[in-house]
Protein backbone atom coordinates (compact mmCIF):
# COMPACT_ATOMS: atom_id res chain seq x y z
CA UNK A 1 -44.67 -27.36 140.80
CA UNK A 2 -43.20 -30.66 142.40
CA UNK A 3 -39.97 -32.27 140.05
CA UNK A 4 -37.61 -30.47 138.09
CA UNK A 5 -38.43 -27.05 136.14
CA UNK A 6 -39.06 -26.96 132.52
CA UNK A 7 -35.57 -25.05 131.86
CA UNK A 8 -33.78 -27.97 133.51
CA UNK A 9 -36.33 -30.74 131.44
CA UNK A 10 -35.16 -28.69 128.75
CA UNK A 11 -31.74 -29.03 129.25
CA UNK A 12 -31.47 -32.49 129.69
CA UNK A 13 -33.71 -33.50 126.72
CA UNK A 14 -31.34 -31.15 124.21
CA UNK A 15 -28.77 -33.26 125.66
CA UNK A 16 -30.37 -36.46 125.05
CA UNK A 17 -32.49 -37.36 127.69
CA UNK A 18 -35.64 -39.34 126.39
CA UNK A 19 -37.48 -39.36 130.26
CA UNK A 20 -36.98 -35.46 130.22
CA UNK A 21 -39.07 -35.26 127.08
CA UNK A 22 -41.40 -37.57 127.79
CA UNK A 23 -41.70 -35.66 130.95
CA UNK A 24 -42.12 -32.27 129.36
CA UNK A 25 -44.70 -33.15 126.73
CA UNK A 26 -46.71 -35.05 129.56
CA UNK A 27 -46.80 -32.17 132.00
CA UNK A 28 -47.38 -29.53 128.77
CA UNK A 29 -49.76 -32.06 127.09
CA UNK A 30 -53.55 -30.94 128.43
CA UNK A 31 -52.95 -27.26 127.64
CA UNK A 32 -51.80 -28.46 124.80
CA UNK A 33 -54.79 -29.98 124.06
CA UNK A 34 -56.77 -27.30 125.51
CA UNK A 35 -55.42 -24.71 122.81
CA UNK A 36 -56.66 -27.07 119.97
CA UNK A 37 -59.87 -27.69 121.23
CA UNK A 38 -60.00 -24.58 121.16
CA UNK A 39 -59.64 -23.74 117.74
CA UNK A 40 -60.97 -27.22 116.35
CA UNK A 41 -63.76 -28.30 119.15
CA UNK A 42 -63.83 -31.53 120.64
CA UNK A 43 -63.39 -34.14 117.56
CA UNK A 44 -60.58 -36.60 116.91
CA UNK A 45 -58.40 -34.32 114.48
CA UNK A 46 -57.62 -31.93 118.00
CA UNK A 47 -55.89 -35.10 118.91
CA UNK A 48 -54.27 -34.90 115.58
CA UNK A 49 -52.72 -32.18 116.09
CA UNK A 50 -51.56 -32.26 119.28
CA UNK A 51 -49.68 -34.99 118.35
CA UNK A 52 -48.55 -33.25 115.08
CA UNK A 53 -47.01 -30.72 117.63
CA UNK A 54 -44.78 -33.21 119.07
CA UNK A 55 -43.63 -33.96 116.57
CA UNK A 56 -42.51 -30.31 116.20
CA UNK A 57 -41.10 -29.83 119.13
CA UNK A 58 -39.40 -33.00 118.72
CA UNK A 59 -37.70 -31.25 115.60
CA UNK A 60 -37.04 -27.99 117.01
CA UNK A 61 -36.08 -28.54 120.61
CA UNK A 62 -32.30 -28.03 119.99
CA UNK A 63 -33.21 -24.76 118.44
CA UNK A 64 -34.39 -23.40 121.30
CA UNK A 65 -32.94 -20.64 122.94
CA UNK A 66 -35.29 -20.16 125.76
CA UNK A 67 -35.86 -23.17 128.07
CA UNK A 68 -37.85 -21.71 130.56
CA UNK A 69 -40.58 -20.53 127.86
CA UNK A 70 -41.14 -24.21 126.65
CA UNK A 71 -44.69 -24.25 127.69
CA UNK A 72 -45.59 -21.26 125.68
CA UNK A 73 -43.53 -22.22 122.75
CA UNK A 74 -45.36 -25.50 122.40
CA UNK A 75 -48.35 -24.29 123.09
CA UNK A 76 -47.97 -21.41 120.47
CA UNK A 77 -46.92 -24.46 118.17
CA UNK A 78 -50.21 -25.84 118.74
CA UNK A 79 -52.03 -23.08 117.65
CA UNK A 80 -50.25 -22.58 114.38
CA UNK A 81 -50.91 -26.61 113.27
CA UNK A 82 -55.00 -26.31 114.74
CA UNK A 83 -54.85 -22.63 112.41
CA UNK A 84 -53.59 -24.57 109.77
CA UNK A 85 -55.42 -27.54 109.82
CA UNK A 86 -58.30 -25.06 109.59
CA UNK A 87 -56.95 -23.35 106.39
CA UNK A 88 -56.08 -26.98 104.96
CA UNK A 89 -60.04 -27.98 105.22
CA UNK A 90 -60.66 -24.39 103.66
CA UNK A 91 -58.09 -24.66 100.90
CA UNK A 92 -57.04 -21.40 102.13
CA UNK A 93 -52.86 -20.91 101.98
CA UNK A 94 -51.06 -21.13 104.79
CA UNK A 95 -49.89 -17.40 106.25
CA UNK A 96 -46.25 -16.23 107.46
CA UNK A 97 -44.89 -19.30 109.67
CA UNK A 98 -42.59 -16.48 111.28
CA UNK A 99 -45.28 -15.55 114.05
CA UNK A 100 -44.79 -19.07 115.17
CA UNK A 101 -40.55 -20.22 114.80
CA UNK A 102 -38.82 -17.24 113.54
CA UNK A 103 -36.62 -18.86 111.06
CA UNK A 104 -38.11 -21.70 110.01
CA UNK A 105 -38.87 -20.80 107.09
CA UNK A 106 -34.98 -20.42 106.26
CA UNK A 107 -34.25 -23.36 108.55
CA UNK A 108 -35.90 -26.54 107.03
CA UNK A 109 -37.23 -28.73 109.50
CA UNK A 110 -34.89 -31.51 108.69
CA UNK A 111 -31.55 -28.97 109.66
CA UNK A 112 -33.48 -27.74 113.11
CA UNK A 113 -33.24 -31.44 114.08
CA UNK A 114 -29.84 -31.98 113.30
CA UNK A 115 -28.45 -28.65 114.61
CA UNK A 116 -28.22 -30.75 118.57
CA UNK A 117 -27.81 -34.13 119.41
CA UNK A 118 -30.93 -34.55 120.14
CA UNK A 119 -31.33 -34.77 116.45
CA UNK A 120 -29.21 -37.82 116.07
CA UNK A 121 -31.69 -39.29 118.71
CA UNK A 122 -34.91 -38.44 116.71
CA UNK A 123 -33.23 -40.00 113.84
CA UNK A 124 -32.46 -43.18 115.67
CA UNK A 125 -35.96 -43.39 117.01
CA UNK A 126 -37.08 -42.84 113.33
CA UNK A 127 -35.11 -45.26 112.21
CA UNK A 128 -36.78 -47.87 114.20
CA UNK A 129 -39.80 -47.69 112.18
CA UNK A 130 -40.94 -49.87 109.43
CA UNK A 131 -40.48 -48.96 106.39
CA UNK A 132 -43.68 -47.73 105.30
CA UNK A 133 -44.32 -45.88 108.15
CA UNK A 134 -40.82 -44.45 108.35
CA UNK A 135 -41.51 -42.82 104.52
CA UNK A 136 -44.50 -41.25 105.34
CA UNK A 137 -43.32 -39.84 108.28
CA UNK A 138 -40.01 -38.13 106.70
CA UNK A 139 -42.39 -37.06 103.98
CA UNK A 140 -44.84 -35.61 105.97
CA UNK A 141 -42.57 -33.33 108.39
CA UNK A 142 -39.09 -32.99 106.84
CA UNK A 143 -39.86 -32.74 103.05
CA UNK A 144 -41.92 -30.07 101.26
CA UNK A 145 -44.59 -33.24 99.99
CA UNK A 146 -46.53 -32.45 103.24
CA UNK A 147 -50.01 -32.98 102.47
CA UNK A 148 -51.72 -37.01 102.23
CA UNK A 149 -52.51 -36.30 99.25
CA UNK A 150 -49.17 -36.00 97.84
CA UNK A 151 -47.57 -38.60 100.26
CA UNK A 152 -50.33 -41.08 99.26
CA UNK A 153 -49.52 -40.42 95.54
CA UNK A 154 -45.95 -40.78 96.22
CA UNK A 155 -46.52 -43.80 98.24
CA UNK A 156 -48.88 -44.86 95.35
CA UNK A 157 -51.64 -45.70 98.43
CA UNK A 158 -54.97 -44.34 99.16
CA UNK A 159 -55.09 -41.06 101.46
CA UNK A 160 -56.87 -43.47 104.35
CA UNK A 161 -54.02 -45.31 104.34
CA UNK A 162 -51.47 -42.61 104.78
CA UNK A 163 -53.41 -41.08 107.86
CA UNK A 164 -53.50 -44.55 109.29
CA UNK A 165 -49.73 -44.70 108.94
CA UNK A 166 -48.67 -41.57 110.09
CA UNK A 167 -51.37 -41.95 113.07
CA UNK A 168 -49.26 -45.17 113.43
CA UNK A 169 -46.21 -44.11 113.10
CA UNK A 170 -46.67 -41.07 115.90
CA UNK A 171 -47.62 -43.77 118.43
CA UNK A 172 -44.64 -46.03 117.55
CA UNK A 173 -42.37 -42.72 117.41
CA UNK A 174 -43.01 -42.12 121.33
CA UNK A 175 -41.69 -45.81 122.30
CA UNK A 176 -39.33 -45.93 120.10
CA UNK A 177 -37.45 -42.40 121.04
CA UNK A 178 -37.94 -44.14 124.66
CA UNK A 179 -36.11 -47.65 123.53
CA UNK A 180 -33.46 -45.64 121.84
CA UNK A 181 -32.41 -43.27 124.57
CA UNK A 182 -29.51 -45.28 125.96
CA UNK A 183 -28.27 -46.14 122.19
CA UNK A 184 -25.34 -45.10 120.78
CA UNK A 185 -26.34 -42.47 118.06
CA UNK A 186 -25.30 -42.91 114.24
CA UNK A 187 -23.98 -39.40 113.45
CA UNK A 188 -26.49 -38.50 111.21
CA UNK A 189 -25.14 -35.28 110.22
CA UNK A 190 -22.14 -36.73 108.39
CA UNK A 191 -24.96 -39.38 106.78
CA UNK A 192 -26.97 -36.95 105.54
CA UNK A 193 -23.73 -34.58 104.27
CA UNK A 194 -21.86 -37.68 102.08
CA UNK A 195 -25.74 -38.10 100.75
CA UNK A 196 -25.89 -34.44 99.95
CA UNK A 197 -22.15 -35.14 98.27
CA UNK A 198 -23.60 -37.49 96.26
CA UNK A 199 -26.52 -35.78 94.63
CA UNK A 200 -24.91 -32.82 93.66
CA UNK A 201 -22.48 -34.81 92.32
CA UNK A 202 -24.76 -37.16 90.59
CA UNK A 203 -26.97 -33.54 89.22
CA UNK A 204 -23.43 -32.47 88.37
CA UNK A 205 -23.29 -35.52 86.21
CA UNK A 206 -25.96 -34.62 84.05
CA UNK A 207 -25.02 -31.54 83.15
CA UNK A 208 -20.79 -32.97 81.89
CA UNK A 209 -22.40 -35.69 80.24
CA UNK A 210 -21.22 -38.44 83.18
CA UNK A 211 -25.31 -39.23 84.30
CA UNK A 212 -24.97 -42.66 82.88
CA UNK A 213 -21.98 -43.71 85.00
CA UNK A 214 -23.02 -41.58 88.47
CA UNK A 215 -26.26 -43.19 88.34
CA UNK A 216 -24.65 -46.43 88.07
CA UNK A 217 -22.84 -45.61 91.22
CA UNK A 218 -25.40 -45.19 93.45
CA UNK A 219 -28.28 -47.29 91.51
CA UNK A 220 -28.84 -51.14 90.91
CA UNK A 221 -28.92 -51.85 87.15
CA UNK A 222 -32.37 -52.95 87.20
CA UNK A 223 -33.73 -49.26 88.72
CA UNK A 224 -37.44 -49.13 88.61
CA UNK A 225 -38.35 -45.39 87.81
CA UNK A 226 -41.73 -44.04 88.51
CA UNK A 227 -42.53 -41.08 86.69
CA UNK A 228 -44.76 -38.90 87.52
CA UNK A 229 -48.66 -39.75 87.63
CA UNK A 230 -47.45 -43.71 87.13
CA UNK A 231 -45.29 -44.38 83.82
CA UNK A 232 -42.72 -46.59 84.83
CA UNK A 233 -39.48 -47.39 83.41
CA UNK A 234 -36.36 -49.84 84.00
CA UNK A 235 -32.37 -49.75 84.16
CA UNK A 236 -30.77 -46.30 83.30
CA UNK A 237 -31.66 -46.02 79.86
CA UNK A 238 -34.94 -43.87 80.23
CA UNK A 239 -33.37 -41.48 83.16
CA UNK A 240 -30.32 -40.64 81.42
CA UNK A 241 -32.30 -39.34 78.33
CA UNK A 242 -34.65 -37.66 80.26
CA UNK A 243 -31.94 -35.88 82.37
CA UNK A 244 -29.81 -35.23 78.72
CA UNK A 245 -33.30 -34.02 77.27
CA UNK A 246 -33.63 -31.14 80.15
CA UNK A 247 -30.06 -29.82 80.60
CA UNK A 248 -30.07 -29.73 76.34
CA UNK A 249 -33.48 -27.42 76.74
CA UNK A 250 -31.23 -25.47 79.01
CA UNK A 251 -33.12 -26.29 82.50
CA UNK A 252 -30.51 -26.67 85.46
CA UNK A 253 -30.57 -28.45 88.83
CA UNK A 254 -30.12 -27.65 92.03
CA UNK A 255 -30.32 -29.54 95.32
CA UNK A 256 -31.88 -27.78 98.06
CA UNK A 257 -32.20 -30.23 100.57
CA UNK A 258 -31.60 -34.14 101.39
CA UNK A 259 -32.85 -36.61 104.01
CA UNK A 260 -31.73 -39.99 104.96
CA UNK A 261 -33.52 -42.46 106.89
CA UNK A 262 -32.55 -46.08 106.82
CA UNK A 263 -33.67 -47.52 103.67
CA UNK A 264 -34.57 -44.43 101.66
CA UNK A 265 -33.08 -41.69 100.66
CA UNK A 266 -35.04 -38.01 99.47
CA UNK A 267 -33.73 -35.53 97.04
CA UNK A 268 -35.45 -32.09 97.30
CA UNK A 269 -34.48 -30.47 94.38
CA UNK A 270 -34.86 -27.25 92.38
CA UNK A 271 -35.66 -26.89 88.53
CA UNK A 272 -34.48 -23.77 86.93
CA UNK A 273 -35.94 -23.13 83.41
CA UNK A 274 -34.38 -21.25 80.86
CA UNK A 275 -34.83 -17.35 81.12
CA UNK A 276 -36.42 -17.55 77.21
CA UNK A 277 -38.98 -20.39 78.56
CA UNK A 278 -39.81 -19.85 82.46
CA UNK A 279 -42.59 -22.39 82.49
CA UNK A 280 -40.66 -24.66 80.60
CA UNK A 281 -40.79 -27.13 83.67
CA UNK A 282 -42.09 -27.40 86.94
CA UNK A 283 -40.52 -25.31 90.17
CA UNK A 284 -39.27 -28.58 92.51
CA UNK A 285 -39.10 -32.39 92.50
CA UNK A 286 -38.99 -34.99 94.94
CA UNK A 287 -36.45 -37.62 94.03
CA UNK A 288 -37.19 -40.81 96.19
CA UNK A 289 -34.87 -43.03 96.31
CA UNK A 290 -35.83 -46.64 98.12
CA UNK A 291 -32.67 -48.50 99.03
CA UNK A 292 -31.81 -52.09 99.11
CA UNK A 293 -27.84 -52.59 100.48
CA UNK A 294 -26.77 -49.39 100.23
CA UNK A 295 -28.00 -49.07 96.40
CA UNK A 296 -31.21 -47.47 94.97
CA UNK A 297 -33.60 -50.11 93.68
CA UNK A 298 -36.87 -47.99 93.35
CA UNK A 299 -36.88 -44.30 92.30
CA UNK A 300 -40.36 -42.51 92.23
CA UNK A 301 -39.43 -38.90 91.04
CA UNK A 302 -42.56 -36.80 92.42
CA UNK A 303 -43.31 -32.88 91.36
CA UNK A 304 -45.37 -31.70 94.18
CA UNK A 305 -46.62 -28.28 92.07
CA UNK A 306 -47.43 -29.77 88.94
CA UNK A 307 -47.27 -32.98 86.78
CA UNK A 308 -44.42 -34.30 85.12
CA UNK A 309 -43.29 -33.48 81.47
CA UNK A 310 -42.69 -37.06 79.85
């Protein structure tokens, strides 16, 4: 093989280097391909996936340990999203991800990024994305709200239009990781910690009786909350009761993840109902929080298991 090895492509794209990566997935990318034709046939979605994969090795690249099994990592990554894929169109759930990334399952996608520098890169690159299709794209690969279904609810957009944008937003990902290689990098660990800060803080809130005034903190005055299958409220009013009404029926909040791209920021939280009521509410919720200066403007609070209690 003419060039440099994979381990020392490897190498250089942990530590930055966008022409390394490009390099690897370009010499990887036909057995890549290979392996989902092979499991999907010859139709556009083997494509799909493919690219879908790139995305995961994208997210995962500083994670791993062995450079000079790249091509058989990606490749085995390839398998797993044409398997899935598979299951998706059979409504079948999906099966232990621990075959594929050991860990993964303990390591959310969005901390495998950020665990190198490379993830400060991706985050650049993703940051160089409109706004629309930056939103489905950290929905769709480092939030639990994977499906287009749910991102096209959240999104409040037809499914077709949510395959369109993240089909979009993969293309524009690739140029833009290229036009951000020589940037200076945002440290977007210490973002995405002061935004973790802040929503525990702010879930705190609720539960001392301070909601009211955290909110304000972080939220314009006017807030526009949607709730979940459309009922929309304004200003702080509505959210403060609602939060007040849970923690009185004894249901607690925990944060179990946050990302932060450039104008939006996701809460993935937990809801914990009392031990005398376990279906009182639903598991998780999605709080997404659209930013204008700094502040959130729009908050669309989305429970991807089951529909809102109003």
């Amino acid at each position: 093989m003419n060039g440099p090895s994979d381990t020392d492509l490897v190498l250089a794209a942990q530590s930055g280097d966008a022409s390394a990566l490009g390099t690897l997935l370009q010499r990887h990318r036909a057995g890549m391909l290979a392996v989902a034709v092979g499991v999907l046939g010859y139709r556009p979605e083997a494509d799909d996936v493919v690219q879908d994969s790139c995305i995961s090795v994208l997210r995962g690249l500083g994670h791993l340990r062995e450079p000079q099994a790249f091509g058989g990592w990606v490749r085995t990554i390839v398998l797993h999203q044409a398997r899935q894929h598979v299951r998706s169109r059979a409504a079948v759930p999906m099966s232990d991800l621990d075959a594929v990334l050991p860990g993964l399952k303990e390591l959310d996608p969005a901390r495998l990024a950020e665990k190198h520098a490379v993830g400060d890169w991706v985050w650049q690159a993703l940051n160089q994305l409109s706004p629309e299709h930056r939103l489905v794209t950290m929905l769709r690969y480092f939030t639990t709200a994977t499906s287009y279904e749910q991102i096209a609810s959240i999104c409040d957009v037809p499914v077709g239009t949510v395959r369109s944008r993240l089909s979009h937003a993969r293309s524009r990902l690739g140029e833009a990781l290229s036009a951000s290689a020589d940037l200076a990098y945002e440290d977007h660990r210490a973002l995405t910690r002061a935004r973790r800060r802040q929503a525990e803080e702010t879930l705190e809130a609720g539960r001392t009786g301070r909601f009211t005034e955290a909110m304000a903190a972080i939220c314009r005055p006017t807030l526009e909350t949607v709730w979940g299958k459309g009922k929309r409220t304004h200003g702080l009013e509505y959210p403060t009761f609602a939060m007040y009404r849970d923690v009185g029926d004894g249901v607690r909040f925990e944060v179990a993840d946050v990302v932060v791209g450039r104008d939006v920021v996701i809460w993935e939280t937990h809801l914990i109902s009392p031990p005398e009521d376990p279906t009182h509410c639903p598991p998780s919720a999605l709080w997404v929080h659209s930013l204008a200066d700094g502040l959130s403007d729009r908050l669309r609070i989305f429970h991807p298991r089951s529909a809102v209690r109003l």
